[in-house]
Protein backbone atom coordinates (compact mmCIF):
# COMPACT_ATOMS: atom_id res chain seq x y z
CA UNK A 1 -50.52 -77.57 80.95
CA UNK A 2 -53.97 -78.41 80.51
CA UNK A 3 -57.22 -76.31 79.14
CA UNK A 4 -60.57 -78.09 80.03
CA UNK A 5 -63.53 -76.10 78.35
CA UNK A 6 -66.72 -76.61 80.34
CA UNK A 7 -70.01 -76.00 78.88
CA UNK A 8 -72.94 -74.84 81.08
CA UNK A 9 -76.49 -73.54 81.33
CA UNK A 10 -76.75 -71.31 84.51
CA UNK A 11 -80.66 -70.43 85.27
CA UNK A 12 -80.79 -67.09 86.73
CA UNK A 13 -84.10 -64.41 86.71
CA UNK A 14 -81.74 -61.66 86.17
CA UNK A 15 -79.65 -60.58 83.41
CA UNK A 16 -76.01 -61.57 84.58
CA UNK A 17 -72.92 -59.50 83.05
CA UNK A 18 -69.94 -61.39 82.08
CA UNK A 19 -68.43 -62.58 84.94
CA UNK A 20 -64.70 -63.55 85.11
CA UNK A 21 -62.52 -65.64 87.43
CA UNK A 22 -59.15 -66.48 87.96
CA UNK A 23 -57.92 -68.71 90.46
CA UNK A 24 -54.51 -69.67 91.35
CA UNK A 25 -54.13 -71.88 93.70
CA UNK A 26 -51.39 -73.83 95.93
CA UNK A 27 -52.69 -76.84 97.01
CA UNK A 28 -56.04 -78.34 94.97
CA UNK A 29 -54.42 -81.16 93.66
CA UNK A 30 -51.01 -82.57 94.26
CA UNK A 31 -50.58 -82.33 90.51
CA UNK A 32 -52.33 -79.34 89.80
CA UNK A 33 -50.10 -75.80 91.40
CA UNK A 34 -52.17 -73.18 89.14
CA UNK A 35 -55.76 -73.09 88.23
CA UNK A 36 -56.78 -70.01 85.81
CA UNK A 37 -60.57 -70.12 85.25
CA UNK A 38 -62.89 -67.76 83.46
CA UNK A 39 -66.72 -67.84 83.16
CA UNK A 40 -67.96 -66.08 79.99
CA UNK A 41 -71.66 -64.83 78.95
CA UNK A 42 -72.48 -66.31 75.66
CA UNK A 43 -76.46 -65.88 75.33
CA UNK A 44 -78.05 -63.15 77.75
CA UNK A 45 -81.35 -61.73 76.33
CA UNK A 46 -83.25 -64.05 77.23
CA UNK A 47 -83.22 -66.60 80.59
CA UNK A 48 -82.03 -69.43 81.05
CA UNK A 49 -78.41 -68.12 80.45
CA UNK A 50 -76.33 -70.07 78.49
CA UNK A 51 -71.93 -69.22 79.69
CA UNK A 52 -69.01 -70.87 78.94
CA UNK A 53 -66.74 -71.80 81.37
CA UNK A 54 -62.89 -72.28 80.47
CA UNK A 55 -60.26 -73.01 82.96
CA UNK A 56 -56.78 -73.04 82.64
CA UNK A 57 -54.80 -75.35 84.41
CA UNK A 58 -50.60 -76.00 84.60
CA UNK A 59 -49.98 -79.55 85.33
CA UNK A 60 -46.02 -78.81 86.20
CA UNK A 61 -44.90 -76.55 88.80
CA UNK A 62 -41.24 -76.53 88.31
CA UNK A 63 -41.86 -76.18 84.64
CA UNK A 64 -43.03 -72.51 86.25
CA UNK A 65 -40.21 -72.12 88.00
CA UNK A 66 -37.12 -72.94 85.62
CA UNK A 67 -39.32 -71.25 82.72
CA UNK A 68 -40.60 -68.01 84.39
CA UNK A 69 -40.74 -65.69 81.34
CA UNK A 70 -42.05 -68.29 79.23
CA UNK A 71 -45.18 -68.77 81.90
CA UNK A 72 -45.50 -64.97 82.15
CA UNK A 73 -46.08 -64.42 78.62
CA UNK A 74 -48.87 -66.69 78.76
CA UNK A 75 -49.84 -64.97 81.94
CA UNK A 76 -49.69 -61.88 80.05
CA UNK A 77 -52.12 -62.59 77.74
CA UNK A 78 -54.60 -64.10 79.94
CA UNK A 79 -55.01 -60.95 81.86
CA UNK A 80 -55.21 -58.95 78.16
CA UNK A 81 -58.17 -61.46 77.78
CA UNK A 82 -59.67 -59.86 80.85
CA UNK A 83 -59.01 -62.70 83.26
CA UNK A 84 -59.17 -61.20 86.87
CA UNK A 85 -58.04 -62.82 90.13
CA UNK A 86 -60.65 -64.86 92.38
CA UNK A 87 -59.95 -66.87 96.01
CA UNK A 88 -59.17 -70.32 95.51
CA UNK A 89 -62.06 -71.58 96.98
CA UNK A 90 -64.09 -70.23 94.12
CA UNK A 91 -62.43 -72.07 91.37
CA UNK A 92 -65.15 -73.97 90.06
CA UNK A 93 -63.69 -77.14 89.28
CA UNK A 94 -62.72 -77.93 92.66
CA UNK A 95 -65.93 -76.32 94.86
CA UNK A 96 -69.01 -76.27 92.45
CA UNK A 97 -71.30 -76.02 95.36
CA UNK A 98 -70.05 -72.30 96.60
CA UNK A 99 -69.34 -71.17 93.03
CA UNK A 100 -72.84 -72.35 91.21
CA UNK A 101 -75.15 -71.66 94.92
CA UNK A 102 -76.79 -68.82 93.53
CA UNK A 103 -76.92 -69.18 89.77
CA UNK A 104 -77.63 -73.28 89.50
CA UNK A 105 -74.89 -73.95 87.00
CA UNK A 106 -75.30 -77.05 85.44
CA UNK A 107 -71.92 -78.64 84.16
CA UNK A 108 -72.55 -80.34 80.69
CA UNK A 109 -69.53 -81.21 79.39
CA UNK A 110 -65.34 -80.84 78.68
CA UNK A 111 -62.76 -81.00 76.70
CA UNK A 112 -59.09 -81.46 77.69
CA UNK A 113 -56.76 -79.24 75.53
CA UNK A 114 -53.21 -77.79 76.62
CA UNK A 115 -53.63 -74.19 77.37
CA UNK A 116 -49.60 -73.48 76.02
CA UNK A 117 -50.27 -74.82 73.25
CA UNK A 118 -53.84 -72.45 72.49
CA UNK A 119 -52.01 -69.36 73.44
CA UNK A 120 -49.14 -70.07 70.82
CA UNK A 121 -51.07 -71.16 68.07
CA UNK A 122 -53.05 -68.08 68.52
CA UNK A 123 -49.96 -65.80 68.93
CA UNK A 124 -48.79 -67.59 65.24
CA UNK A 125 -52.55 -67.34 63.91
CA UNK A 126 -53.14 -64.09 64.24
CA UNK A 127 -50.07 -62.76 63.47
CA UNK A 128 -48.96 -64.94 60.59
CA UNK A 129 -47.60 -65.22 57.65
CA UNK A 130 -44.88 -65.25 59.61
CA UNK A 131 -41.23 -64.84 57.46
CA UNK A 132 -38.55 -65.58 59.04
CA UNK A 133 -37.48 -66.88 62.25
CA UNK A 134 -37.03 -63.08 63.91
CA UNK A 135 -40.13 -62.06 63.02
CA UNK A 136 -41.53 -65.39 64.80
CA UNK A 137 -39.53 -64.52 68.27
CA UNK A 138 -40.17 -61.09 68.40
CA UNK A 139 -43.97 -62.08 68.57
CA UNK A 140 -42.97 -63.77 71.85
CA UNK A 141 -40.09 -61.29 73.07
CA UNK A 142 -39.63 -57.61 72.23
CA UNK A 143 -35.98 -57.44 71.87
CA UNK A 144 -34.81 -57.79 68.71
CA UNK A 145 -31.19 -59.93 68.22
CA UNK A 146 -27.91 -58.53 66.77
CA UNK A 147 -25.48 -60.15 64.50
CA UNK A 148 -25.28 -63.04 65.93
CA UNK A 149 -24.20 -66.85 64.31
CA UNK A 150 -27.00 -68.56 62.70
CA UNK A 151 -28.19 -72.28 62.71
CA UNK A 152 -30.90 -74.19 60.28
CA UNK A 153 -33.88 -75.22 60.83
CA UNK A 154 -35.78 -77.76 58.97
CA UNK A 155 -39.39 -78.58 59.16
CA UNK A 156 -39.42 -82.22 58.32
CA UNK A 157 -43.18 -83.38 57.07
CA UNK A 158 -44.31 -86.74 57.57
CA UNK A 159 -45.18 -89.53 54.98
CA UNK A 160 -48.63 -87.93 53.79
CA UNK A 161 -47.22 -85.31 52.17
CA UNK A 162 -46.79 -87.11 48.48
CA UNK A 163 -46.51 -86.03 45.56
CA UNK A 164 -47.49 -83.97 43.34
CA UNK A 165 -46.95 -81.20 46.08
CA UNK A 166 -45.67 -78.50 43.89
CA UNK A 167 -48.12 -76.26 45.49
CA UNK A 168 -47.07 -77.11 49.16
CA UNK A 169 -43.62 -76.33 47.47
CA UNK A 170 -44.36 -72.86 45.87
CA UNK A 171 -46.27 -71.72 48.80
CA UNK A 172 -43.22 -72.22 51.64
CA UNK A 173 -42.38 -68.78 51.17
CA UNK A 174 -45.59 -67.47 51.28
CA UNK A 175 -46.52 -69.58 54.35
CA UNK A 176 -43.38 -68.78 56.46
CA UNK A 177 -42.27 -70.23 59.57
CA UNK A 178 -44.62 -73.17 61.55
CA UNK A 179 -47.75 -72.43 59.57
CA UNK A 180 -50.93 -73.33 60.89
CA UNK A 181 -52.17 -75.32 57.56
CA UNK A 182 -48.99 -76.93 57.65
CA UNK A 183 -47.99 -77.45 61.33
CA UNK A 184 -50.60 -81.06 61.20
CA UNK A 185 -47.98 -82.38 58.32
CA UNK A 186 -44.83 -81.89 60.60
CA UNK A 187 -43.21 -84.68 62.08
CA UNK A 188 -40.06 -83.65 63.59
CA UNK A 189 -38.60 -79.91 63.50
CA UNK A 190 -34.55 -80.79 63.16
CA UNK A 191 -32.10 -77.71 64.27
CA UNK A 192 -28.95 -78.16 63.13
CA UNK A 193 -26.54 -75.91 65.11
CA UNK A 194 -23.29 -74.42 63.60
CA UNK A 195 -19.73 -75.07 63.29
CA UNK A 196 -16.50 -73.49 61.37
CA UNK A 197 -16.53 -76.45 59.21
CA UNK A 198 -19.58 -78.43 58.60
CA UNK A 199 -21.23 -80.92 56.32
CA UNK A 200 -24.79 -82.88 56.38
CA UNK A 201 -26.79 -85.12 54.01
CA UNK A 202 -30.78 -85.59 54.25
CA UNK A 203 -33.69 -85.73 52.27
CA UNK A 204 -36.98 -84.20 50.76
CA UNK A 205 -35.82 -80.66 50.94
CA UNK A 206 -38.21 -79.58 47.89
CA UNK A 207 -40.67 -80.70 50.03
CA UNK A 208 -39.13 -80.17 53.74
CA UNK A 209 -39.37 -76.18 54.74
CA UNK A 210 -36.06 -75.36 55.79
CA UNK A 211 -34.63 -71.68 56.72
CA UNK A 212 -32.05 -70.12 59.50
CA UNK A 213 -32.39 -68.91 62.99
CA UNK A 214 -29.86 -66.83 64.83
CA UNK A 215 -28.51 -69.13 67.89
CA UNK A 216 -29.82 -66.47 70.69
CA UNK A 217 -33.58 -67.47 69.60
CA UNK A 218 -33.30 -71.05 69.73
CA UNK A 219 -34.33 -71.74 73.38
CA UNK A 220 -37.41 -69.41 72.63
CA UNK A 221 -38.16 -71.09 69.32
CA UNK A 222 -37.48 -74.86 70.94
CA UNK A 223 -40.21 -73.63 73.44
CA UNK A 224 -42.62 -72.60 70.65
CA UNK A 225 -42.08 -75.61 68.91
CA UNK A 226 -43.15 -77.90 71.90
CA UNK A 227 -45.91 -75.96 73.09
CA UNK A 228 -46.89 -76.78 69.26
CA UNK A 229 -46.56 -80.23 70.30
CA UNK A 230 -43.68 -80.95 68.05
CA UNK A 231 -40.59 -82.96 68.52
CA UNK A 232 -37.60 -81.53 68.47
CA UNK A 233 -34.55 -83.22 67.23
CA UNK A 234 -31.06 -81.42 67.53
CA UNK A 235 -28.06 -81.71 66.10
CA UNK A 236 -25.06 -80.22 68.50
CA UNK A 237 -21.68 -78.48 67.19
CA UNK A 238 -19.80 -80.36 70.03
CA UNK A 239 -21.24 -84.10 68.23
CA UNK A 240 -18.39 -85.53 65.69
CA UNK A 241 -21.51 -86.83 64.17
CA UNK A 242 -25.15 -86.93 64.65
CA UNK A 243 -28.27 -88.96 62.59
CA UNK A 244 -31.77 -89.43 62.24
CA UNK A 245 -33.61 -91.01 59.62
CA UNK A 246 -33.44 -88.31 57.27
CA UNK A 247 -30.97 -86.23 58.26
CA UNK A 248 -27.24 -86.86 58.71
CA UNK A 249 -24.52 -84.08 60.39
CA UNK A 250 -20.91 -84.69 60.20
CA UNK A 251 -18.86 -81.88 62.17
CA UNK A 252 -15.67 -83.91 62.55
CA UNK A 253 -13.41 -81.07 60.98
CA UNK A 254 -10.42 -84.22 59.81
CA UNK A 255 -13.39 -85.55 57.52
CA UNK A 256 -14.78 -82.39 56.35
CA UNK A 257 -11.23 -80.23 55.13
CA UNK A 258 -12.74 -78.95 51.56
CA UNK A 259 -10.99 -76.31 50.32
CA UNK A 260 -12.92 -73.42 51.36
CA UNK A 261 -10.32 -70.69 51.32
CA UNK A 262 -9.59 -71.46 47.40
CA UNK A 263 -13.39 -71.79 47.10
CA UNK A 264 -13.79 -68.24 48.32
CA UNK A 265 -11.03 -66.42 46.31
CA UNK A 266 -12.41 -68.31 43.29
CA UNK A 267 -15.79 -66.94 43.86
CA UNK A 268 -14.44 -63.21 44.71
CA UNK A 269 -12.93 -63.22 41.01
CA UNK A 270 -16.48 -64.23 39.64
CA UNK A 271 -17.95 -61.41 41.73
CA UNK A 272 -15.64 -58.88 40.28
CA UNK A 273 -17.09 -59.85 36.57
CA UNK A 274 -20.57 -59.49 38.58
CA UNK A 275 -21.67 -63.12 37.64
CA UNK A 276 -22.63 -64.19 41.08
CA UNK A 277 -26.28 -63.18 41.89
CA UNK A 278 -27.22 -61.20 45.07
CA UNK A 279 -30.60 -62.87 47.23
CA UNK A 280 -30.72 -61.94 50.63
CA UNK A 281 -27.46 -60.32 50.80
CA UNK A 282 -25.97 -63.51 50.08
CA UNK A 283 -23.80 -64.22 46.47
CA UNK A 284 -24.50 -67.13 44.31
CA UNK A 285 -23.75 -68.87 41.68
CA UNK A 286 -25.23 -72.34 40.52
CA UNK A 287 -23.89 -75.18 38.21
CA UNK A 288 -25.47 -78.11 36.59
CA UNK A 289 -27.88 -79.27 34.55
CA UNK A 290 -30.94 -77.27 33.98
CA UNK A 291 -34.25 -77.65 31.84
CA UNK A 292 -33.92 -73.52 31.32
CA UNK A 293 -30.83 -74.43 29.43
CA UNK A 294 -33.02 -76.75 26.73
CA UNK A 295 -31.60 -76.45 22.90
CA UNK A 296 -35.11 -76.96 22.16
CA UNK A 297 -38.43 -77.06 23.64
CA UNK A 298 -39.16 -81.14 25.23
CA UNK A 299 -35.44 -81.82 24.96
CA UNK A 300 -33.26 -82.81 27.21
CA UNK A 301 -31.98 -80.20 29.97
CA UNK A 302 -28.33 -78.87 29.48
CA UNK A 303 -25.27 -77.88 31.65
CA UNK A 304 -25.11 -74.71 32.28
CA UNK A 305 -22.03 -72.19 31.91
CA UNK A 306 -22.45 -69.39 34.33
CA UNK A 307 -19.74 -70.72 36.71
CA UNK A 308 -17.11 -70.16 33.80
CA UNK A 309 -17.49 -66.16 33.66
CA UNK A 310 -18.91 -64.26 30.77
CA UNK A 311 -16.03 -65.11 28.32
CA UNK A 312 -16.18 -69.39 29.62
CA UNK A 313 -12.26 -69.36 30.35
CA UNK A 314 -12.84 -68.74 34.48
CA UNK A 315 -12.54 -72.44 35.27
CA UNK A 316 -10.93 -72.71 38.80
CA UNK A 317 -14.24 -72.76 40.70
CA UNK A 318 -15.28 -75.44 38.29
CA UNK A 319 -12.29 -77.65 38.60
CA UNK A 320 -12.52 -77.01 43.09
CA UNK A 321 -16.31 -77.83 42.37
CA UNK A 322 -15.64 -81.62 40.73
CA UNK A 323 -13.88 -83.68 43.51
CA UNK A 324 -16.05 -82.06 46.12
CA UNK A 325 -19.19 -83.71 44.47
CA UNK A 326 -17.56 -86.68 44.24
CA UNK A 327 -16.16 -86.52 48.04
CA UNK A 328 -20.12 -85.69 48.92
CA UNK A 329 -21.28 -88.61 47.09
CA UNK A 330 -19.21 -90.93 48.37
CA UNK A 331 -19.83 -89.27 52.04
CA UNK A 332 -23.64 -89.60 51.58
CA UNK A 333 -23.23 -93.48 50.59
CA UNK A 334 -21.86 -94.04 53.57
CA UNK A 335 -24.55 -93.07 55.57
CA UNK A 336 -27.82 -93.45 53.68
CA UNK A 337 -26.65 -96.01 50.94
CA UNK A 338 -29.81 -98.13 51.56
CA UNK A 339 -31.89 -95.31 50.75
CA UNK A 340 -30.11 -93.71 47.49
CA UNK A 341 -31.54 -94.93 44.31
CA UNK A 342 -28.66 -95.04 41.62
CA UNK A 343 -30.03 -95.36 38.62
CA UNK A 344 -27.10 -96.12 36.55
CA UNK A 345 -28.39 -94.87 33.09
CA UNK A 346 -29.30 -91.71 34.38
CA UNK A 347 -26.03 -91.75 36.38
CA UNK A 348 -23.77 -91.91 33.33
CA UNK A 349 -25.67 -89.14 31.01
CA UNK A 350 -26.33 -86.72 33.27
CA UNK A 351 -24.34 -86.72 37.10
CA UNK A 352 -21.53 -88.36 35.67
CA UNK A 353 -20.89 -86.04 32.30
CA UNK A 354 -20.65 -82.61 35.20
CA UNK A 355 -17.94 -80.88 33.48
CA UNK A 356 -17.49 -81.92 30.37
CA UNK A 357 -18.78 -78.92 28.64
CA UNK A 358 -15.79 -77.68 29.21
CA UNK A 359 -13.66 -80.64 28.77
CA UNK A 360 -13.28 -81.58 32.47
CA UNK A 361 -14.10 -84.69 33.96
CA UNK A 362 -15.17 -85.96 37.22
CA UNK A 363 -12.86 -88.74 38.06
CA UNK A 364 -14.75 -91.19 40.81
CA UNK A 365 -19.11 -91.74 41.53
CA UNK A 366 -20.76 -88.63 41.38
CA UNK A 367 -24.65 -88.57 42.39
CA UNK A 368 -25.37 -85.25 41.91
CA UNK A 369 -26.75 -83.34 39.05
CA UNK A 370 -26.43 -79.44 40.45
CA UNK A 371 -24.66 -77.71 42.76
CA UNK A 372 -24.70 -74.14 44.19
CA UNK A 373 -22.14 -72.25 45.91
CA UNK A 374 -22.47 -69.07 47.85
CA UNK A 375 -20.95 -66.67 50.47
CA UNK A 376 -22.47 -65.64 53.54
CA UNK A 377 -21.87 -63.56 56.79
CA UNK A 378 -23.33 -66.61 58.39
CA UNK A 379 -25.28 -64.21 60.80
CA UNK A 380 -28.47 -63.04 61.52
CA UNK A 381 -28.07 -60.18 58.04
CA UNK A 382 -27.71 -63.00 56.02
CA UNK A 383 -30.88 -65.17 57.40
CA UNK A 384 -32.52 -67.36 55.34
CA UNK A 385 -36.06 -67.34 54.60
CA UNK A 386 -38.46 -70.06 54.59
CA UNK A 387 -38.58 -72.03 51.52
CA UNK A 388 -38.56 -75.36 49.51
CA UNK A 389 -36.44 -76.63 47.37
CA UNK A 390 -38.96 -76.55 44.25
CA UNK A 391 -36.18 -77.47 41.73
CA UNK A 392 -34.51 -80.59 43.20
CA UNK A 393 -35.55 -84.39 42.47
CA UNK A 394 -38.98 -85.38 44.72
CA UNK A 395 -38.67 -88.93 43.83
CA UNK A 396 -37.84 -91.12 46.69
CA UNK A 397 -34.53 -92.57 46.34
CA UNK A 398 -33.41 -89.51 44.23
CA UNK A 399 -34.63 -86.51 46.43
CA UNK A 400 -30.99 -86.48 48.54
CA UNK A 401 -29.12 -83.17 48.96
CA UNK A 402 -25.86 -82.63 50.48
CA UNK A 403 -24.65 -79.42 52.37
CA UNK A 404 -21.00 -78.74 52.87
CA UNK A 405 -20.28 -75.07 54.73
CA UNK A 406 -16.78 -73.38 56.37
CA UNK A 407 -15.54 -70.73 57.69
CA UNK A 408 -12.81 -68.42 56.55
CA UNK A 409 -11.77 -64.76 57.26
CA UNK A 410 -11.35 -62.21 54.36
CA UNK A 411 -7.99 -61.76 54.09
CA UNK A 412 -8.93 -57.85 52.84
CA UNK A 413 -11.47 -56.86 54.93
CA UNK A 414 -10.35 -59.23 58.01
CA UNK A 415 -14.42 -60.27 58.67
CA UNK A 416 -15.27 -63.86 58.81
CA UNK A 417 -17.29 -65.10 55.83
CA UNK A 418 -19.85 -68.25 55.45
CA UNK A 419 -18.48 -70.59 52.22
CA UNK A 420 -21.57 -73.09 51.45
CA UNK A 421 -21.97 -75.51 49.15
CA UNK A 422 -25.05 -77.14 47.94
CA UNK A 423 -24.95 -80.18 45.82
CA UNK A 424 -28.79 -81.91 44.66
CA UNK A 425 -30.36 -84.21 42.36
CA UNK A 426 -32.92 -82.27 39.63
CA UNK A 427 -36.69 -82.56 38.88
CA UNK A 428 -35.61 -81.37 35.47
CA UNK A 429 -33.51 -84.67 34.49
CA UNK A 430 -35.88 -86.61 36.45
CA UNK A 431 -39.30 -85.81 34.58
CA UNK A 432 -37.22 -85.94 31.22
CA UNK A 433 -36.01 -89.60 32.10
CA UNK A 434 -39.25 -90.73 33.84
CA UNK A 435 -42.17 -88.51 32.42
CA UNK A 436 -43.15 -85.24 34.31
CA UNK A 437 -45.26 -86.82 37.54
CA UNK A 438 -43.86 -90.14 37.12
CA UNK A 439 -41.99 -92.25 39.77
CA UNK A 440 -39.01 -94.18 39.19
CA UNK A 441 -38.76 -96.68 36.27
């Protein structure tokens, strides 16, 4: 679809009132099946008249045909912008003369914009911050979605997005879904859709805004997200495996098989001593090394103990945790070894030692410094909101995360429940090693 705004200066004796036309035609151009035009009054008190003349034209017919809700909603709102309907003949792109006879319009100039595009970046302006992926369909569709699965979405930003871009960090949650001041930064919008056992690898999540959508609003937000002039890259459930440049999806279940089912009993004992934390109706609990954990202020950041239980005897999360970060790290070698920075000093004090505070040890590569597990419905209750990943490594070469996420039922309650794990590298051990704002060695 195509906008062309048309400047003019109309002479006319009398004061005109706004005037509005809409046009829709069938056969103006053999590329052109629609032509929406409306003349405005901009400057009336005093002759000659100065309008503005913007026209609205849809380049692809059967675009209107397979998509009809999607064109009526921009329909919609051109007729709540007071559009009204005109003959076709009195379009005045295509017959000037019959249009212009009695007021002398004088065609200056145009712009080419598409006209999708202006009505959803509108829709998002003016109703933004936008928080979460349900708030951004139901600004396109009234119904609101059930509990249904739920598949991530991550906002990928180009190359001029460098650091330091703690700010742009902080400010994900504030600035929600497809921001305006952000959408310009955006270089591919990656959907990664669901599957009982799951794991994926990528890069620049503290910088990347990443959150959930349920899987009935994709085709709506896929149509947003174009209109935007975005590309789309998906990653299908039915795909062994699937990779882009920065992001990696591996749904072959005979290479995934972590133990998810011990993972989740282990966690429900931790919940019963109320050490896993509650955000979003999701439970938590983290693991690694941390600069909050510091004996002393400017020293180096410590392992925490949290995933141990209040009295630090509660290993068997711990002990499922170790040869799943090594498994991951291994995984994500394969895939993006070219682009991993192991810096091998670093490697031994700080990825390597995961454990040993309480005398366990990790027995192959580990890359990671941190890790977070949680449980999830894995629907639309449990959605997660826009945000960055403010805590992990930016560096390039060190700013890799790894996601690892199953399915299993509650053998108590008989509901399905979301297992993820999250294993990343930290800013903390970075800015000790290299100097707060520093690159790599």
């Amino acid at each position: 679809m195509l906008f062309s705004k048309i400047s003019s200066s109309l002479h006319h004796s009398a004061y005109i009132h706004k005037l509005f036309l809409c046009s829709i035609t069938k056969q103006l151009h053999p590329s052109f099946k629609y032509a929406i035009c409306g003349i405005q009054n901009i400057n009336h008190q005093f002759t000659p008249i100065r309008y503005e003349i913007n026209v609205y034209l849809l380049l692809d017919y059967e675009y209107v045909e397979e998509h009809p809700d999607h064109w009526n909603r921009v329909f919609i709102w051109l007729l709540k912008a007071r559009y009204h309907f005109c003959k076709e003949d009195e379009n005045p792109l295509f017959n000037r003369e019959r249009v212009t006879a009695n007021s002398n319009t004088l065609f200056e100039k145009g712009t080419l914009i598409n006209a999708v595009q202006h009505f959803v970046y509108q829709k998002i302006l003016y109703n933004g911050p936008i928080h979460n992926t349900i708030h951004l369909c139901s600004i396109f569709h009234r119904d609101t979605p059930s509990y249904h699965t739920t598949a991530i979405i991550i906002e990928e930003c180009s190359d001029s997005i460098r650091y330091p871009f703690l700010h742009w960090c902080i400010n994900a949650k504030h600035c929600g879904v497809l921001h305006p001041a952000r959408l310009p930064y955006i270089a591919n919008i990656h959907i990664i859709y669901p599957k009982k056992e799951q794991t994926y690898h990528t890069f620049g999540l503290e910088r990347n805004t990443h959150y959930s959508i349920t899987i009935q609003n994709i085709d709506l937000f896929k149509w947003i997200v174009n209109a935007l002039g975005k590309n789309v890259i998906e990653h299908f459930a039915d795909c062994d495996y699937t990779e882009s440049e920065n992001v990696c999806v591996i749904n072959d279940e005979s290479k995934n098989r972590y133990p998810f089912e011990d993972i989740y009993e282990a966690m429900k004992s931790l919940k019963k001593t109320r050490i896993l934390k509650n955000r979003n109706n999701a439970w938590l609990v983290s693991y690694g090394y941390s600069g909050r954990a510091r004996e002393y202020a400017g020293g180096p950041p410590q392992l925490t103990n949290t995933i141990a239980g209040k009295s630090g005897n509660n290993l068997s999360l711990l002990q499922l945790a170790l040869p799943i970060l090594q498994k991951l790290s291994e995984e994500i070698l394969i895939y993006f070894g070219n682009r991993i920075f192991v810096h091998e000093e670093r490697n031994l004090v700080y990825a390597q030692t995961l454990g040993e505070n309480f005398n366990l040890t990790i027995d192959g590569l580990n890359l990671f410094e941190g890790l977070d597990f949680a449980i999830t419905s894995g629907v639309s209750n449990n959605l997660l909101s826009p945000h960055c990943d403010v805590m992990n490594d930016w560096r390039p070469g060190c700013n890799f995360c790894s996601v690892a996420k199953g399915i299993v039922t509650d053998n108590e309650t008989n509901r399905d429940m979301q297992i993820v794990i999250i294993a990343y590298t930290r800013k903390d051990v970075g800015d000790y090693i290299y100097g707060a704002g520093n690159y790599l060695l």
